[in-house]
C-alpha atoms as a PDB file:
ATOM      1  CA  UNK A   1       0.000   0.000   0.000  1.00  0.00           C
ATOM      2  CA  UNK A   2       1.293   3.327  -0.904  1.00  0.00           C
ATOM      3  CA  UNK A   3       0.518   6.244   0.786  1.00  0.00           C
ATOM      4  CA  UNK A   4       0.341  10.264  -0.188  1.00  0.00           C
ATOM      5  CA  UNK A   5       1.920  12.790   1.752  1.00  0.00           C
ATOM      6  CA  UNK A   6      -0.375  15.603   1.353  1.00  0.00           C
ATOM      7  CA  UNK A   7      -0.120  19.186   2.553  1.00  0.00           C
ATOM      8  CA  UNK A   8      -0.987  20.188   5.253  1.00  0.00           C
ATOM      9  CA  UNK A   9      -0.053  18.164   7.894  1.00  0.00           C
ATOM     10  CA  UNK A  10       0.170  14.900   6.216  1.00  0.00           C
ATOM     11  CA  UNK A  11       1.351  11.855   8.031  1.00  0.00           C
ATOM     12  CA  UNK A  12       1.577   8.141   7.366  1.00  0.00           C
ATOM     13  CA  UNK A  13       0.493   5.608  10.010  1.00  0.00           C
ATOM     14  CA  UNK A  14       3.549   3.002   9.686  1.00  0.00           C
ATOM     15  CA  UNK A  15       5.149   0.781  12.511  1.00  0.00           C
ATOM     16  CA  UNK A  16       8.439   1.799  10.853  1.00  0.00           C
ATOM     17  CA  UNK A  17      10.388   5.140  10.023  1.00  0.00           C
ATOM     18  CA  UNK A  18       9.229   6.665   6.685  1.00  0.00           C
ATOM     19  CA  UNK A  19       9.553   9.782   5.005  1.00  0.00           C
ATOM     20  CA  UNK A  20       8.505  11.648   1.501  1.00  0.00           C
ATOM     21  CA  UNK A  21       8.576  14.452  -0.342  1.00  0.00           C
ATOM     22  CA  UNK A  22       5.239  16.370  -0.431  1.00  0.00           C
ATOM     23  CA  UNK A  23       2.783  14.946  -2.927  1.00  0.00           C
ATOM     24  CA  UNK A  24       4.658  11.797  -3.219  1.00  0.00           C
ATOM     25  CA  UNK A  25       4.583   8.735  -1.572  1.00  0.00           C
ATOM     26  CA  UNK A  26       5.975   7.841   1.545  1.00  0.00           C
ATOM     27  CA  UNK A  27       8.837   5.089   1.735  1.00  0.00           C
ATOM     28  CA  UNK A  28      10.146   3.206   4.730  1.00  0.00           C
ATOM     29  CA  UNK A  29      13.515   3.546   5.376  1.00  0.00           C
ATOM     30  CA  UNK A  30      15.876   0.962   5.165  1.00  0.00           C
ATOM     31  CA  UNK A  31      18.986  -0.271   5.085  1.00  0.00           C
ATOM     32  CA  UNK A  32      18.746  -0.101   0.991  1.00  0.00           C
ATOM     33  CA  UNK A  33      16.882   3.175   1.443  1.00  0.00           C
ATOM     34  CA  UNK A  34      18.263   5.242   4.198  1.00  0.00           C
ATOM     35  CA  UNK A  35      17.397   8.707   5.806  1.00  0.00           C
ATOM     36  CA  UNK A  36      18.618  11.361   3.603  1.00  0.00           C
ATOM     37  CA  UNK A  37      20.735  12.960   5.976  1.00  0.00           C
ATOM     38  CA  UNK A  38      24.399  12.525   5.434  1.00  0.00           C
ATOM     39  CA  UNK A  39      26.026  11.051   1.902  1.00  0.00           C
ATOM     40  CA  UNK A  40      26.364   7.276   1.764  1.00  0.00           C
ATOM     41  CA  UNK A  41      29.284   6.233   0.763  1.00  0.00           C
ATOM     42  CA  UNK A  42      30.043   3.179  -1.583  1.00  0.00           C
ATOM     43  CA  UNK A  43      33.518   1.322  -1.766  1.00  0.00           C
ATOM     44  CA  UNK A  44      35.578   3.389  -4.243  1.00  0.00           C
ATOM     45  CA  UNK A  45      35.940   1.036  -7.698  1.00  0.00           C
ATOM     46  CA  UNK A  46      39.185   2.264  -8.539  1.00  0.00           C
ATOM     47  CA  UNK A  47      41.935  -0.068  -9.121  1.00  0.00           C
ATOM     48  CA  UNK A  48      44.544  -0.798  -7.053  1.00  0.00           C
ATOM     49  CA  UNK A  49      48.069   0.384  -7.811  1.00  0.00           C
ATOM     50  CA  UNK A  50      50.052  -3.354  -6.351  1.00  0.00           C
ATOM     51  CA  UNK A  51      53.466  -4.327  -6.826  1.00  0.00           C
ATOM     52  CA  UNK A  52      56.833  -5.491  -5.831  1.00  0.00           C
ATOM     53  CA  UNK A  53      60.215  -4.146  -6.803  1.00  0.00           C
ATOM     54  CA  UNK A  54      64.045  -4.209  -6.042  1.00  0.00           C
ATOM     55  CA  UNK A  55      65.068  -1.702  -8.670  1.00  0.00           C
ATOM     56  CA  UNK A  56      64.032   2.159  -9.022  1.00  0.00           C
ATOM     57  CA  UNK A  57      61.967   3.427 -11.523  1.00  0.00           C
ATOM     58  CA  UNK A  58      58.438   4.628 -11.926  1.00  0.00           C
ATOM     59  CA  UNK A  59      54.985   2.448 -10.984  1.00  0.00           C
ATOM     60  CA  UNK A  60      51.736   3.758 -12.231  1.00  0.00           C
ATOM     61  CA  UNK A  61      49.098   5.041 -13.020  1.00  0.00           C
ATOM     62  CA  UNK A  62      46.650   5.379 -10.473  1.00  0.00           C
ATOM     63  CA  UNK A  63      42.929   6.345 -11.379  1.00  0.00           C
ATOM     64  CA  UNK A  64      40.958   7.533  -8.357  1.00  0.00           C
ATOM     65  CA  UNK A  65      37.800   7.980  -7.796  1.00  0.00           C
ATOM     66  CA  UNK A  66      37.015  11.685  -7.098  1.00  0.00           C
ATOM     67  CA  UNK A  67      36.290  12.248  -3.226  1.00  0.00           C
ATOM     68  CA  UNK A  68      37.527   9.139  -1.653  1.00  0.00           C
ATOM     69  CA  UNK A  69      41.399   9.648  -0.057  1.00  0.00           C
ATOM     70  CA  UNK A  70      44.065   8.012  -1.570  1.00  0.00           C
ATOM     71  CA  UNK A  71      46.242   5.488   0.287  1.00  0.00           C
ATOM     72  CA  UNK A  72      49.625   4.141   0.450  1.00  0.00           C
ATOM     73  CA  UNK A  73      50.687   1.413   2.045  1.00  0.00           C
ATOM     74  CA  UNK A  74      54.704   0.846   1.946  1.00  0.00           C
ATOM     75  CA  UNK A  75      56.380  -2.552   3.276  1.00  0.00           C
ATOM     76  CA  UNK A  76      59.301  -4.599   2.988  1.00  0.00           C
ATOM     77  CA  UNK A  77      63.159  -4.361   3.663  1.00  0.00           C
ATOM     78  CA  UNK A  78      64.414  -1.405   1.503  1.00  0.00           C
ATOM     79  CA  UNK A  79      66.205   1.661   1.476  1.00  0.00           C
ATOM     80  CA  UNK A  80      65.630   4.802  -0.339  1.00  0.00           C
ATOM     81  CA  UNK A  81      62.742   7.516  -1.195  1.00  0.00           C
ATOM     82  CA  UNK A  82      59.150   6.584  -2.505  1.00  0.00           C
ATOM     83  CA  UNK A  83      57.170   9.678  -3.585  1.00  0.00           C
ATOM     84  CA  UNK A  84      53.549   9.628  -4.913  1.00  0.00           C
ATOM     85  CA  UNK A  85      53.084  12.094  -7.517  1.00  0.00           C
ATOM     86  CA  UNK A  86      50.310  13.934  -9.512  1.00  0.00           C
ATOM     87  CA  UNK A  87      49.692  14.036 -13.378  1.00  0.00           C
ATOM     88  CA  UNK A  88      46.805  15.622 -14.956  1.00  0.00           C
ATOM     89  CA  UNK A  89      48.276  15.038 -18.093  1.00  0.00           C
ATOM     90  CA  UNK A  90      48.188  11.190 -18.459  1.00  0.00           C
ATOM     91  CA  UNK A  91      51.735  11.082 -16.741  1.00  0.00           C
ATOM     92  CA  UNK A  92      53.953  13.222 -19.192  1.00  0.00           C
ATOM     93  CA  UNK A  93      53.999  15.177 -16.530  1.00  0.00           C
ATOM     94  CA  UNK A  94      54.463  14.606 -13.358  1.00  0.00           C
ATOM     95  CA  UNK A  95      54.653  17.024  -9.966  1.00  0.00           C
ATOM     96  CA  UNK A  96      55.269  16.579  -6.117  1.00  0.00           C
ATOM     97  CA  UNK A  97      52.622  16.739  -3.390  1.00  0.00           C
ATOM     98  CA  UNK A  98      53.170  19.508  -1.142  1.00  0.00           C
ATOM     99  CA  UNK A  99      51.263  20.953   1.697  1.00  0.00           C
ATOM    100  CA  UNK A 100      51.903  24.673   3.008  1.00  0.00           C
ATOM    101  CA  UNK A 101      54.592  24.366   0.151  1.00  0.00           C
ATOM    102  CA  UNK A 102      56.104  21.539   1.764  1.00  0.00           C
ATOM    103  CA  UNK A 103      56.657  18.181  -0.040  1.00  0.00           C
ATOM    104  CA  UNK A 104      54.056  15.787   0.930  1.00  0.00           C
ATOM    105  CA  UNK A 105      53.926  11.901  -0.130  1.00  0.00           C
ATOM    106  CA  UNK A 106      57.173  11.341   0.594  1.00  0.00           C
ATOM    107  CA  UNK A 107      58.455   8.238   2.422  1.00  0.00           C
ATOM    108  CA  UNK A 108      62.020   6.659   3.405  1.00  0.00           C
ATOM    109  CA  UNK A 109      60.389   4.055   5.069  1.00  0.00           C
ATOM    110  CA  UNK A 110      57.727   1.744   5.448  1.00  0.00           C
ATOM    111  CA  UNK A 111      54.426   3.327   5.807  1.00  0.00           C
ATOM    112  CA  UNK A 112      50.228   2.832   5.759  1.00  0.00           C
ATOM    113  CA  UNK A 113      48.882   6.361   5.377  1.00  0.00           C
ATOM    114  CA  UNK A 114      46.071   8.177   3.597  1.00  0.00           C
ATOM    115  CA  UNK A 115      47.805  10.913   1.584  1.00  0.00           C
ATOM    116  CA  UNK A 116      45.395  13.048  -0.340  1.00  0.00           C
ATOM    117  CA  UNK A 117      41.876  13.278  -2.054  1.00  0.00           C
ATOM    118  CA  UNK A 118      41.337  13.519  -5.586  1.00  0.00           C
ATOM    119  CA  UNK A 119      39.035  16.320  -7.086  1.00  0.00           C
ATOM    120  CA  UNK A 120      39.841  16.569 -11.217  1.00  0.00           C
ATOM    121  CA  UNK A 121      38.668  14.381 -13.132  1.00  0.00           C
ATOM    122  CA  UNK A 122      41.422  13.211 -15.520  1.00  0.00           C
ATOM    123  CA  UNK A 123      43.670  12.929 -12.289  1.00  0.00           C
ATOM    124  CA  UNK A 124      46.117  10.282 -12.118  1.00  0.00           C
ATOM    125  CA  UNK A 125      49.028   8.980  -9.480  1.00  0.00           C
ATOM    126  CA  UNK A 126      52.391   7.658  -9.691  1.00  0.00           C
ATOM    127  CA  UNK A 127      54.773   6.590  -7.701  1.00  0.00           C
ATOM    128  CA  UNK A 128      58.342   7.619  -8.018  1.00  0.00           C
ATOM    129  CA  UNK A 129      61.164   4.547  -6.471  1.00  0.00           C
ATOM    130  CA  UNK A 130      64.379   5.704  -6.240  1.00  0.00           C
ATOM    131  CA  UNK A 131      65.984   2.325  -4.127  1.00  0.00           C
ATOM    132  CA  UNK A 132      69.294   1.823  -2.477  1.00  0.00           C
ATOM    133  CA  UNK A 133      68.538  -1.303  -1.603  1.00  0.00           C
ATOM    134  CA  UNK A 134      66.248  -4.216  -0.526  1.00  0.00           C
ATOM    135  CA  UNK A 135      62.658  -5.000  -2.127  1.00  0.00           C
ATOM    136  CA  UNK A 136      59.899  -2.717  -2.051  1.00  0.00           C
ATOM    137  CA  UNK A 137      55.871  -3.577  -1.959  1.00  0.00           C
ATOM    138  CA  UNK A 138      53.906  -1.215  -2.841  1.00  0.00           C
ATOM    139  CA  UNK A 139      50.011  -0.568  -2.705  1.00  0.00           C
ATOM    140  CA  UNK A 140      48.121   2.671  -3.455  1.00  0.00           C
ATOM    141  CA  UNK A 141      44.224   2.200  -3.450  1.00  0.00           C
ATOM    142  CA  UNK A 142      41.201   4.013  -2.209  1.00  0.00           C
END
């Protein structure tokens, strides 16, 4: 049974939490329909950036989703500089994180930390491996 919310001062007798717009029917909330009072949020279906390496170089790209933080997860027995970097040109080009003009995304060790948030479409992430030594694994994902 569907039921109108009508102005004024329409109401619908339920046993259960519902809402509507006016002139429209009323729908219970549930788990597949929830209150629309905050955003909810879906996994992010971006790809995982995943690998393994004992030799520098350059690992990527990244697509992100736009909104969802970006993070990387560093492990293994290595020495040497990891930085995640930005391209917005398909990764011709590719710039530095920095925060109050400070580099940002840059790691001489192992780490597990979200590292930025992706707003531009076209966006993509790379990771720049400059090892000493040892094996790297990598993982950036949303």
């Amino acid at each position: 049974m569907v039921a109108e919310v009508e102005v004024p001062a329409g109401f619908v007798p339920q046993y259960a939490l519902a809402f509507g717009a006016v002139d429209a029917p009323a729908v219970s909330v549930h788990a597949g329909n929830p209150l629309p009072v905050r955003t909810v949020r879906q996994a992010a279906g971006s790809v995982p950036l995943i690998g393994s390496t004992s030799a520098s170089g350059t690992a990527g790209p990244f697509v992100p989703e736009l909104g969802t933080p970006i993070r990387v997860t560093l492990t293994g027995s290595w020495s040497g500089v990891v930085e995640l970097q930005r391209s917005i040109d398909g990764g011709a080009t590719r710039v530095p994180l920095t925060a109050g003009g400070e580099r940002w995304g840059r790691f001489t060790g192992n780490a597990n930390e979200a590292v930025t948030d992706e707003s531009e479409a076209g966006a993509t992430y790379h990771l720049a491996i400059a090892l000493q030594s040892g094996t790297l694994t990598y993982r950036v994902a949303q």
